[in-house]
Protein backbone atom coordinates (compact mmCIF):
# COMPACT_ATOMS: atom_id res chain seq x y z
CA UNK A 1 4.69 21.90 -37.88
CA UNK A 2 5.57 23.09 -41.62
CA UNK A 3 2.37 24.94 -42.83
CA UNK A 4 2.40 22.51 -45.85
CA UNK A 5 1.73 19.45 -43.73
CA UNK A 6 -0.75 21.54 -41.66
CA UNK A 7 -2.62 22.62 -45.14
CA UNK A 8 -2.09 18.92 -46.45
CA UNK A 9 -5.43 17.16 -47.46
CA UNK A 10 -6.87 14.32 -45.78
CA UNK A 11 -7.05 12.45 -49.04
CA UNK A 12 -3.69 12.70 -49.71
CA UNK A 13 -3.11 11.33 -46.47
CA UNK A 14 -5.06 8.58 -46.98
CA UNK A 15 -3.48 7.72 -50.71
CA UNK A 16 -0.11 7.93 -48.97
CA UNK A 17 -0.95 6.02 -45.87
CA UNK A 18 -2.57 2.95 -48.63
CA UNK A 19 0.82 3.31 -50.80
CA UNK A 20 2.84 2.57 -47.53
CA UNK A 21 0.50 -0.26 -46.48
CA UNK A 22 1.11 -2.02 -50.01
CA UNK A 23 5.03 -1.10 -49.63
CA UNK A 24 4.83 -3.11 -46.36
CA UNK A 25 3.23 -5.89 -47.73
CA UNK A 26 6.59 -6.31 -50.10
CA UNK A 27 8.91 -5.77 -46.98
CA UNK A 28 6.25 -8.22 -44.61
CA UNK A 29 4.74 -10.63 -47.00
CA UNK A 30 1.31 -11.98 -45.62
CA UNK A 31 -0.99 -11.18 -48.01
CA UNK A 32 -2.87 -9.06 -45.08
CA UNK A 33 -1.57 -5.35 -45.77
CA UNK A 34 -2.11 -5.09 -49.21
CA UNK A 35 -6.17 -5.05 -48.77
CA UNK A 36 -5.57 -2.85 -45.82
CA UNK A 37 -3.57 -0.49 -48.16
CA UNK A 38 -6.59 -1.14 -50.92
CA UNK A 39 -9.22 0.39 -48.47
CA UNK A 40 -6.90 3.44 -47.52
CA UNK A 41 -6.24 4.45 -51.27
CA UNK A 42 -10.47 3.94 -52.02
CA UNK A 43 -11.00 5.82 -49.23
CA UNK A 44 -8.61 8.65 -50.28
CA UNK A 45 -10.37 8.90 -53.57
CA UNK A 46 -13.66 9.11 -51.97
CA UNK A 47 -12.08 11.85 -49.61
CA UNK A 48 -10.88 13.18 -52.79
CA UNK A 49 -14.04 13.65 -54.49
CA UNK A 50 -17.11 14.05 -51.70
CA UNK A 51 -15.84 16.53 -49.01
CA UNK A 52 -16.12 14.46 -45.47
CA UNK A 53 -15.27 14.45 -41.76
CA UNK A 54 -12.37 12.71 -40.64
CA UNK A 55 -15.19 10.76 -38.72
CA UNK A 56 -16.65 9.14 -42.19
CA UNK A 57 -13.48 8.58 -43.45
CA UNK A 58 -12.35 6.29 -40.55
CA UNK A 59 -15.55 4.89 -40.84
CA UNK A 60 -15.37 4.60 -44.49
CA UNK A 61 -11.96 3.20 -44.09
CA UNK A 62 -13.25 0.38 -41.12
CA UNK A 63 -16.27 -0.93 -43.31
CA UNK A 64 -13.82 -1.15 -46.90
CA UNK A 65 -11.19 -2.83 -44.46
CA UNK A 66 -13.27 -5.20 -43.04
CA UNK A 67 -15.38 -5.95 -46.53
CA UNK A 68 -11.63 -6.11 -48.13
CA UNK A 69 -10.34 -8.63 -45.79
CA UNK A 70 -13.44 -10.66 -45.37
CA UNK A 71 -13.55 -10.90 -49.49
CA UNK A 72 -9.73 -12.33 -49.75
CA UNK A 73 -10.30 -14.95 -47.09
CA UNK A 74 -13.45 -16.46 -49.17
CA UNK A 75 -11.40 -16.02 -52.46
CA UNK A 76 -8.41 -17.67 -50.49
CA UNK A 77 -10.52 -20.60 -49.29
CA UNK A 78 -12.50 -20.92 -52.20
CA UNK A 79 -9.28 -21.32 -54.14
CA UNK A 80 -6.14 -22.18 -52.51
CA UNK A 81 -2.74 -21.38 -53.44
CA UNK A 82 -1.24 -24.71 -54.24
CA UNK A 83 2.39 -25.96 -54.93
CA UNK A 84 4.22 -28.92 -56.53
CA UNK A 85 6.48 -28.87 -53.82
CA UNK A 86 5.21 -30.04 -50.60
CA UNK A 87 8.43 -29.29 -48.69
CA UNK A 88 8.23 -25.87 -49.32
CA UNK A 89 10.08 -24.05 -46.96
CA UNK A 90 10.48 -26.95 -44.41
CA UNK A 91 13.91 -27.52 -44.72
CA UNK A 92 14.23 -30.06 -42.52
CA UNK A 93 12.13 -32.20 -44.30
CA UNK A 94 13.49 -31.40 -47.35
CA UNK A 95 16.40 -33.14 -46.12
CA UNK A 96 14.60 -36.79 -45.84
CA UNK A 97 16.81 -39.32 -47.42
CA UNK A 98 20.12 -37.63 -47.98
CA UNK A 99 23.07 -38.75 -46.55
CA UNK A 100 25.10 -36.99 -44.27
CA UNK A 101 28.27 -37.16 -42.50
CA UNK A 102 28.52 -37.87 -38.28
CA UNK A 103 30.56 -34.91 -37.08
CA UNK A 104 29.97 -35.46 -33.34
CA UNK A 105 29.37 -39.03 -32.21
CA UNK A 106 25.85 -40.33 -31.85
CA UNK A 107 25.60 -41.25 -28.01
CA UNK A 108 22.84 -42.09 -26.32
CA UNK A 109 20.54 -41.43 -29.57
CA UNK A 110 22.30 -38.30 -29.71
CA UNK A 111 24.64 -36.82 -32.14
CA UNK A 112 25.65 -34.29 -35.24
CA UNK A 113 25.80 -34.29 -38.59
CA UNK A 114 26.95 -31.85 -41.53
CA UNK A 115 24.50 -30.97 -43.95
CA UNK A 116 25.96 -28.11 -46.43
CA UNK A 117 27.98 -26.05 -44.36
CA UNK A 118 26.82 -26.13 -41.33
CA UNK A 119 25.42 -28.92 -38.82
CA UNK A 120 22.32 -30.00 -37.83
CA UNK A 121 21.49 -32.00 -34.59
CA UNK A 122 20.47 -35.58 -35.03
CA UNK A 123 18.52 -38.65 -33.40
CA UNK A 124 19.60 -41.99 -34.33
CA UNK A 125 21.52 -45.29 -33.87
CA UNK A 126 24.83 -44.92 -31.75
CA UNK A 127 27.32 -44.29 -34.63
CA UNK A 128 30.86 -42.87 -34.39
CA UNK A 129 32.27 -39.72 -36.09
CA UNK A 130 33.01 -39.98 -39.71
CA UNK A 131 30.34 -42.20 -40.49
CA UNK A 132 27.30 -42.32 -42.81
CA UNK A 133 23.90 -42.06 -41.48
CA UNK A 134 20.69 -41.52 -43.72
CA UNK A 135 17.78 -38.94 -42.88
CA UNK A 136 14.05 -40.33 -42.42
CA UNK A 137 12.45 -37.54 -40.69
CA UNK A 138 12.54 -34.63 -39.30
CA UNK A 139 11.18 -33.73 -35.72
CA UNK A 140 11.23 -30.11 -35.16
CA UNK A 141 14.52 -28.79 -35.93
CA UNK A 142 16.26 -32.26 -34.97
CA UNK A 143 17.14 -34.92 -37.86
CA UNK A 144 15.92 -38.38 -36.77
CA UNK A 145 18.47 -40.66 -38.91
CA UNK A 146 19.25 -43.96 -39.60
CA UNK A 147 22.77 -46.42 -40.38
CA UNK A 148 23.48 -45.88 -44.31
């Protein structure tokens, strides 16, 4: 081990290891790491200034985590994030009422259909390649359609 990582100081440790936690939270949105990262860098400045065991800070570290997370979920229930869009990353159902295109037959309630450029499977009325079918729902990552 390089003597400057065995001579390193907890706290820095600690800053670092709360910098990386908020980095994460970018690369693995959640809104979970970023109090996680919150306790690490208070406990690194408490490190910093009162000289403790690696014992207290862990400890220090489990009660800020906990008092951290336990904070943003009231916050977060208290006042919920809200949009104007209530599709919002459902694509399927951001789908209901366009019309697509029948690219394989609908048999048997079964069939697909192009949306964009790809295709999606569908449910619906028997209808035969080429034609026009509407979207009404969406069940799981199957388009239930109807005759346009």
């Amino acid at each position: 081990m390089p003597d400057w990582l065995s001579n390193l100081e907890p706290h820095w440790a600690w800053l670092a290891l709360g910098v990386l936690l908020a980095a994460a939270e970018i690369v693995a949105p959640g809104f979970f790491l970023i109090w996680l990262g919150f306790a690490a860098i208070v406990t690194g400045l408490i490190a910093w200034v009162v000289p403790l065991g690696i014992p207290a800070q862990l400890g220090i570290f489990a009660v800020l985590s906990f008092v951290a997370l336990y904070g943003a979920r009231r916050w977060l229930k208290a006042n919920p994030i809200t949009t104007t869009d209530p599709f919002l990353n459902q694509r399927a159902s951001r789908l209901i009422g366009d019309v697509l295109t029948v690219t394989k037959a609908i048999e048997d309630g079964r069939g697909r259909a192009k949306v964009g450029d790809g295709e999606w499977p569908v449910h619906g009325p028997d209808t035969a390649e080429g034609g026009k079918v509407r979207v009404v729902s969406a069940d799981g990552g199957v388009l239930v359609v109807e005759a346009a």
